[in-house]
N, C-alpha and C. Protein backbone atom coordinates (compact mmCIF):
# COMPACT_ATOMS: atom_id res chain seq x y z
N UNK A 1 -12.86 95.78 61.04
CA UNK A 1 -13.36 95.66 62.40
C UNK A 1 -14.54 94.69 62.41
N UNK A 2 -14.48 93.96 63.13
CA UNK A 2 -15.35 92.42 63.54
C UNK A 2 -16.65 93.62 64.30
N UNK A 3 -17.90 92.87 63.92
CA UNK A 3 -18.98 93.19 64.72
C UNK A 3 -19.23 92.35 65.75
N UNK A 4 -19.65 93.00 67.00
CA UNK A 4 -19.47 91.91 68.25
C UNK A 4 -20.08 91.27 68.42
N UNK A 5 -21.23 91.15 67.68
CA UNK A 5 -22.07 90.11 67.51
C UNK A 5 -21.81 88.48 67.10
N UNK A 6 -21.02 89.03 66.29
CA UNK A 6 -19.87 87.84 65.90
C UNK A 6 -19.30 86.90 66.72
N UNK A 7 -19.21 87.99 67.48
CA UNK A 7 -18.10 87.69 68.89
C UNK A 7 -18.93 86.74 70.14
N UNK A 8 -20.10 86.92 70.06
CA UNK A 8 -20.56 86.49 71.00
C UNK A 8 -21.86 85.49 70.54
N UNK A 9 -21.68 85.13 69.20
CA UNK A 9 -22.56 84.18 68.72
C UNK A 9 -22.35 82.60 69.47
N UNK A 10 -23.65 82.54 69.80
CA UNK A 10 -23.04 80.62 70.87
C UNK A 10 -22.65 79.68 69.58
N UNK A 11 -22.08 78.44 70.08
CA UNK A 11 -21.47 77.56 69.59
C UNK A 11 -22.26 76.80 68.42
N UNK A 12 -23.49 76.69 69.18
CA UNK A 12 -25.04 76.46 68.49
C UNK A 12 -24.77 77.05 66.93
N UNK A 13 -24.99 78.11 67.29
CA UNK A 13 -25.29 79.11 65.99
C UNK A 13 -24.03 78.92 64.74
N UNK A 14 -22.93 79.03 65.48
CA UNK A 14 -22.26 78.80 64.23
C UNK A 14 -21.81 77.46 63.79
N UNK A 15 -22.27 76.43 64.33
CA UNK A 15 -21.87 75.03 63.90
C UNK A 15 -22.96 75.23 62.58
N UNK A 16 -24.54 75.90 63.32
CA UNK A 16 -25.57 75.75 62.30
C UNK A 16 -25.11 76.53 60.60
N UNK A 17 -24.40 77.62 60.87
CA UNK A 17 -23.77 78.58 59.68
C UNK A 17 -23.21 77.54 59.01
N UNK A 18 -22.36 76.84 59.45
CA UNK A 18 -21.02 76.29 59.08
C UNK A 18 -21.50 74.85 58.11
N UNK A 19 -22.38 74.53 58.93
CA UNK A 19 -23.55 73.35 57.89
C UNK A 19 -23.92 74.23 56.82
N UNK A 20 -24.79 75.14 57.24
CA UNK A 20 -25.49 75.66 56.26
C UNK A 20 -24.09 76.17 55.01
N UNK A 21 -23.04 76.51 55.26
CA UNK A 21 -21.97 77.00 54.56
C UNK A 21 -21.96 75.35 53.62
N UNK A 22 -21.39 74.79 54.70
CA UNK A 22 -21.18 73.27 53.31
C UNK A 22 -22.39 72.44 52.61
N UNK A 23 -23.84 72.88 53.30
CA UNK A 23 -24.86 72.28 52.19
C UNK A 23 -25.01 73.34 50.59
N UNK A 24 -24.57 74.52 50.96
CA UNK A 24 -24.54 75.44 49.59
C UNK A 24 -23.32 75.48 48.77
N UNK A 25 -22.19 74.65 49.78
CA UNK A 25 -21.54 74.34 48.53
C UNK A 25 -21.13 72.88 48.04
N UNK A 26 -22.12 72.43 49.10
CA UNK A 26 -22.60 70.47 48.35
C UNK A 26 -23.71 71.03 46.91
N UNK A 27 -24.29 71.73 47.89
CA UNK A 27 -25.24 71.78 46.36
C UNK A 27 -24.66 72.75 45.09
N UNK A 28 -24.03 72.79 45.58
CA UNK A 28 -23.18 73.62 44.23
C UNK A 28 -22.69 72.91 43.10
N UNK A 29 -22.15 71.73 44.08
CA UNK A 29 -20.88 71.02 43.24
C UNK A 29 -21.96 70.24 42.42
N UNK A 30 -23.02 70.00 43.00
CA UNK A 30 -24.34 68.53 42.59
C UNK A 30 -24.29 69.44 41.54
N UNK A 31 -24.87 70.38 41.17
CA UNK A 31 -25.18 71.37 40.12
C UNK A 31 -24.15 71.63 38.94
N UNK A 32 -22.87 71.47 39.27
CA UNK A 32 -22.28 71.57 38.47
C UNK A 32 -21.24 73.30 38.18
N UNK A 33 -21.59 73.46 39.49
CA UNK A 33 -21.44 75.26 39.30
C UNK A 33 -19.86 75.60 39.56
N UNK A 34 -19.12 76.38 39.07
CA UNK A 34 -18.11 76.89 39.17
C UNK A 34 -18.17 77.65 40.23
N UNK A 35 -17.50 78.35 40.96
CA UNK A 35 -17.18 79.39 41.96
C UNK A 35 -17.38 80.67 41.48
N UNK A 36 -16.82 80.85 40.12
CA UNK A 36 -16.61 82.03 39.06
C UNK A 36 -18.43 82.01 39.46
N UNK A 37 -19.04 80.84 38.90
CA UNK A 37 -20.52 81.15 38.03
C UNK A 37 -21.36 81.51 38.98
N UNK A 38 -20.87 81.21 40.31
CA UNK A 38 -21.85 81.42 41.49
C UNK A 38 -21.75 83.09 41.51
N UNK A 39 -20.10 83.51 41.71
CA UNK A 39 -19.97 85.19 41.91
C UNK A 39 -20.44 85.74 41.07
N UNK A 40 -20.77 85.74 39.41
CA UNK A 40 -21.35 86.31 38.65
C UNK A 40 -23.19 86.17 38.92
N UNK A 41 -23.76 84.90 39.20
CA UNK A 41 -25.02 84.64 39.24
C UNK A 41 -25.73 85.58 40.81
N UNK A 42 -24.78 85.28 41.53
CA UNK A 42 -25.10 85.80 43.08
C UNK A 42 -24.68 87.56 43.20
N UNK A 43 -23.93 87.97 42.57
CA UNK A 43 -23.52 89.46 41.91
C UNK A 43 -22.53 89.89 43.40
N UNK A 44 -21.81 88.93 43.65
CA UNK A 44 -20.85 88.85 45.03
C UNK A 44 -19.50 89.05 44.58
N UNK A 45 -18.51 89.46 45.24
CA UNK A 45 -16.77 89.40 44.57
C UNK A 45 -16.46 87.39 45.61
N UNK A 46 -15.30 86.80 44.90
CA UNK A 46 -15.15 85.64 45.42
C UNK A 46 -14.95 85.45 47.12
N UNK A 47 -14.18 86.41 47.03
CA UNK A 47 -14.16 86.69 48.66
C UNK A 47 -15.05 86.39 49.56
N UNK A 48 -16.29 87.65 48.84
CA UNK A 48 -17.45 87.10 49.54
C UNK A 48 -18.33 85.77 49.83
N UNK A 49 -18.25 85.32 48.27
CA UNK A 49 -18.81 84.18 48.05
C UNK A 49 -18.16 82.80 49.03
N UNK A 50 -16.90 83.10 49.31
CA UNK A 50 -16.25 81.79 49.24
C UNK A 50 -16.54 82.12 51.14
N UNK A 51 -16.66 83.17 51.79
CA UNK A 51 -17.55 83.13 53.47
C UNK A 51 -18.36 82.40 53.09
N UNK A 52 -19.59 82.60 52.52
CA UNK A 52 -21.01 82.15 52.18
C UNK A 52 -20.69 80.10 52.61
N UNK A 53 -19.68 80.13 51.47
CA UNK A 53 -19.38 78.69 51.44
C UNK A 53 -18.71 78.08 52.92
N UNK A 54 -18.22 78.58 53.72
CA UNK A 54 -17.70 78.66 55.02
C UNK A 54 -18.68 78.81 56.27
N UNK A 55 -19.92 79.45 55.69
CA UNK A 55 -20.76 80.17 56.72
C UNK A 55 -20.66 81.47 57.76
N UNK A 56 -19.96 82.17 57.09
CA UNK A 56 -19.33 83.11 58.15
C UNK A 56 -20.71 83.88 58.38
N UNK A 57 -20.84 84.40 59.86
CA UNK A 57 -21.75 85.30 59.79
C UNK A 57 -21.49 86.78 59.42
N UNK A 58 -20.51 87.27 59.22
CA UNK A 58 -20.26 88.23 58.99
C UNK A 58 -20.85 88.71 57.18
N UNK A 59 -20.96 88.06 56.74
CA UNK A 59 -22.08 87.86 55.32
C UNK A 59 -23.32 88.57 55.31
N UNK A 60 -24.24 89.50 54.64
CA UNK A 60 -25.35 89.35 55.08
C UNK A 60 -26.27 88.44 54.54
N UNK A 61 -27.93 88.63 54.78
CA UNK A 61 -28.50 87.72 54.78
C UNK A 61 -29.23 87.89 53.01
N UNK A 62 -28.86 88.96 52.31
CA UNK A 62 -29.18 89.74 51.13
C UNK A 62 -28.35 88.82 50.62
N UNK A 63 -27.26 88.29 50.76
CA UNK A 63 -26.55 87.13 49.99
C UNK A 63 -26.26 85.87 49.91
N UNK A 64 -26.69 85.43 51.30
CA UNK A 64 -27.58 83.92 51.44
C UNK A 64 -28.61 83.99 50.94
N UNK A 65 -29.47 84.65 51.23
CA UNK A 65 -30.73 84.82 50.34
C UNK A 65 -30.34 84.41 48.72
N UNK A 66 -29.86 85.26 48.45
CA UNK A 66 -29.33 85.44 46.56
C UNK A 66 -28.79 83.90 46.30
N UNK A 67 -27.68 83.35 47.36
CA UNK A 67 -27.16 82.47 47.11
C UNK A 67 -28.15 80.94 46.87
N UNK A 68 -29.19 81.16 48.06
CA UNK A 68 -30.15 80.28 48.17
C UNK A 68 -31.39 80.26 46.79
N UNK A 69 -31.68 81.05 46.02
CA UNK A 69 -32.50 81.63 45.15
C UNK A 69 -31.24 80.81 43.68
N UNK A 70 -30.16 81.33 43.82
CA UNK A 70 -29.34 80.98 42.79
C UNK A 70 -29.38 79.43 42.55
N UNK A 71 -29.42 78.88 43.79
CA UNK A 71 -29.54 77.22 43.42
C UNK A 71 -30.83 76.60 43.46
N UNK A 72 -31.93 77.63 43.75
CA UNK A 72 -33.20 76.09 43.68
C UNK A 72 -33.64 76.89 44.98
N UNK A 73 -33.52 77.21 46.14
CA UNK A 73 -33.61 76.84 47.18
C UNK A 73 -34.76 77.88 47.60
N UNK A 74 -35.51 78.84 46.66
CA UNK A 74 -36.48 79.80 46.88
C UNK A 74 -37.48 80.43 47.97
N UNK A 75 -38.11 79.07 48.39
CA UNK A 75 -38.83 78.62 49.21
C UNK A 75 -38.11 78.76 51.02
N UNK A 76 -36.91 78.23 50.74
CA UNK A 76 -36.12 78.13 52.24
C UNK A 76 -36.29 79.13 53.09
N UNK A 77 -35.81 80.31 52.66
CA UNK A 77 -35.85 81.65 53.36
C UNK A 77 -37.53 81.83 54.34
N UNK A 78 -38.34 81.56 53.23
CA UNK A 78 -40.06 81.85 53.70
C UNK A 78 -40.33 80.47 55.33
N UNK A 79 -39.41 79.55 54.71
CA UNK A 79 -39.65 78.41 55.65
C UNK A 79 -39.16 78.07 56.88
N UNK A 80 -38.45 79.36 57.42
CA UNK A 80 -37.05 79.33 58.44
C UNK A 80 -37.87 79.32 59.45
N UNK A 81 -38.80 80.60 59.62
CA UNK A 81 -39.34 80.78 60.92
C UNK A 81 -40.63 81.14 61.04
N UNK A 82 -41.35 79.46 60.08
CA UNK A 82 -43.21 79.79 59.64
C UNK A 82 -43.49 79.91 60.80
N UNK A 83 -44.74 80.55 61.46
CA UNK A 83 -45.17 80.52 62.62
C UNK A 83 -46.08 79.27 62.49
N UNK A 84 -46.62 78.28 61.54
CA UNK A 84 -47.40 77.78 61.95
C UNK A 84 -46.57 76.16 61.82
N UNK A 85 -45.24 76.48 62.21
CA UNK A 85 -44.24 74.96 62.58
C UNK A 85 -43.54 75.60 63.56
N UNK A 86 -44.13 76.98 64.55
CA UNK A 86 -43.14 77.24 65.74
C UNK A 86 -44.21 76.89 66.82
N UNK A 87 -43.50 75.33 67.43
CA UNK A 87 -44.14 74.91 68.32
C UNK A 87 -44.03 75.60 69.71
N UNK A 88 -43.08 76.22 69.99
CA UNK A 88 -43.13 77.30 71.21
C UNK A 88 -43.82 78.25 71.13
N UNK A 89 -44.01 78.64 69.94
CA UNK A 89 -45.40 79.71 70.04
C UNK A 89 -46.73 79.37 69.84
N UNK A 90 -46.90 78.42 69.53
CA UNK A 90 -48.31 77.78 69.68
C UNK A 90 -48.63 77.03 70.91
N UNK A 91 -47.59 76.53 71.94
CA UNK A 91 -48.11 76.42 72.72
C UNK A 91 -48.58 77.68 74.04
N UNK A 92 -47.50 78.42 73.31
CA UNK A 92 -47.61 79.90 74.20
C UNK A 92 -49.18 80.37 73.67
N UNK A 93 -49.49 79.65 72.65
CA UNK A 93 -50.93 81.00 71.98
C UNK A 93 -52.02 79.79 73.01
N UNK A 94 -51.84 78.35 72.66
CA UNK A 94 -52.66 77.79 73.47
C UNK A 94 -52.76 77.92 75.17
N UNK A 95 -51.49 78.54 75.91
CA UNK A 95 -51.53 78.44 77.04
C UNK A 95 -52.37 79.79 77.34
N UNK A 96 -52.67 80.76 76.74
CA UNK A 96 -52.91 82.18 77.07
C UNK A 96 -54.60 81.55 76.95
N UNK A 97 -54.90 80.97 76.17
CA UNK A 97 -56.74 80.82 76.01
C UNK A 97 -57.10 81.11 77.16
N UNK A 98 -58.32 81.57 76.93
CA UNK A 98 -59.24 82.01 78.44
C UNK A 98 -59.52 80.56 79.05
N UNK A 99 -59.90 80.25 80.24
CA UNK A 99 -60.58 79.11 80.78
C UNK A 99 -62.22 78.92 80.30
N UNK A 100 -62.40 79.78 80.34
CA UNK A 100 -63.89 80.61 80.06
C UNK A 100 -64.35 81.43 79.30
N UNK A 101 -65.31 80.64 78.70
CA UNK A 101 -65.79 82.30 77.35
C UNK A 101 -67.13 82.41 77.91
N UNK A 102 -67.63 83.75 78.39
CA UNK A 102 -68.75 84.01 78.86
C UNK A 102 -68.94 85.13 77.79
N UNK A 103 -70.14 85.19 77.01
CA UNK A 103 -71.11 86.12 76.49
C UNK A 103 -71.01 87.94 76.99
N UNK A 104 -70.34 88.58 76.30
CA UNK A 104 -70.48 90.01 76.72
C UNK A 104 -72.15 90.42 77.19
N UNK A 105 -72.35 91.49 78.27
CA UNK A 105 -73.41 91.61 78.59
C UNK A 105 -74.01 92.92 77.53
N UNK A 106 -75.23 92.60 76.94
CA UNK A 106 -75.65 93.57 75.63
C UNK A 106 -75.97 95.15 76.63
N UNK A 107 -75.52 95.82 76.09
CA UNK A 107 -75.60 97.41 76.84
C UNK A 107 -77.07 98.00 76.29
N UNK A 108 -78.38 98.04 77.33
CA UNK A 108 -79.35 98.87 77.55
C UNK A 108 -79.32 99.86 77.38
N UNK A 109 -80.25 100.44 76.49
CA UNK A 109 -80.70 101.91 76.14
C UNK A 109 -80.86 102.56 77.24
């Protein structure tokens, strides 16, 4: 049974999987890696592995992760959604600033 999430992922999203599916197994091939060596290194059955290579979302992210770690790619995961390269939220943090910073008034004994 399909999760409906699946089902209702926009077009967006899975073109992006589907890249991300063939840069892990461009970088595979650069590497030199077997399919076998990935399922043993990534601790996946081929099945699984060979979605990964497809991009399916139905994968979780415990094995992109693994898969990404297996080739080099360590760093990627931490770099997806830094807050300090999410320009929609920094302009959201800059739009909230006060106009005005006035001095709290000191509270009398």
């Amino acid at each position: 049974m399909r999760s409906s999430v699946i089902d209702i992922l926009p077009p967006r999203v899975r073109r992006s999987l589907a890249k991300l599916g063939k840069d892990l197994k461009d970088a595979r091939r650069k590497r030199s890696l077997t399919v076998e060596m990935m399922v043993e290194r990534v601790g996946v059955s081929k099945a699984t592995y060979l979605k990964v290579e497809k991009g399916d979302p139905s994968v979780s992210m415990g094995v992109y992760a693994m898969t990404l770690f297996t080739l080099g790619f360590s760093n990627a995961l931490a770099e997806i959604a830094d807050s300090r390269s999410d320009d929609t939220g920094l302009l959201m943090d800059s739009s909230r600033l006060p106009q005005r910073v006035r001095p709290k008034k000191a509270k009398s004994l």
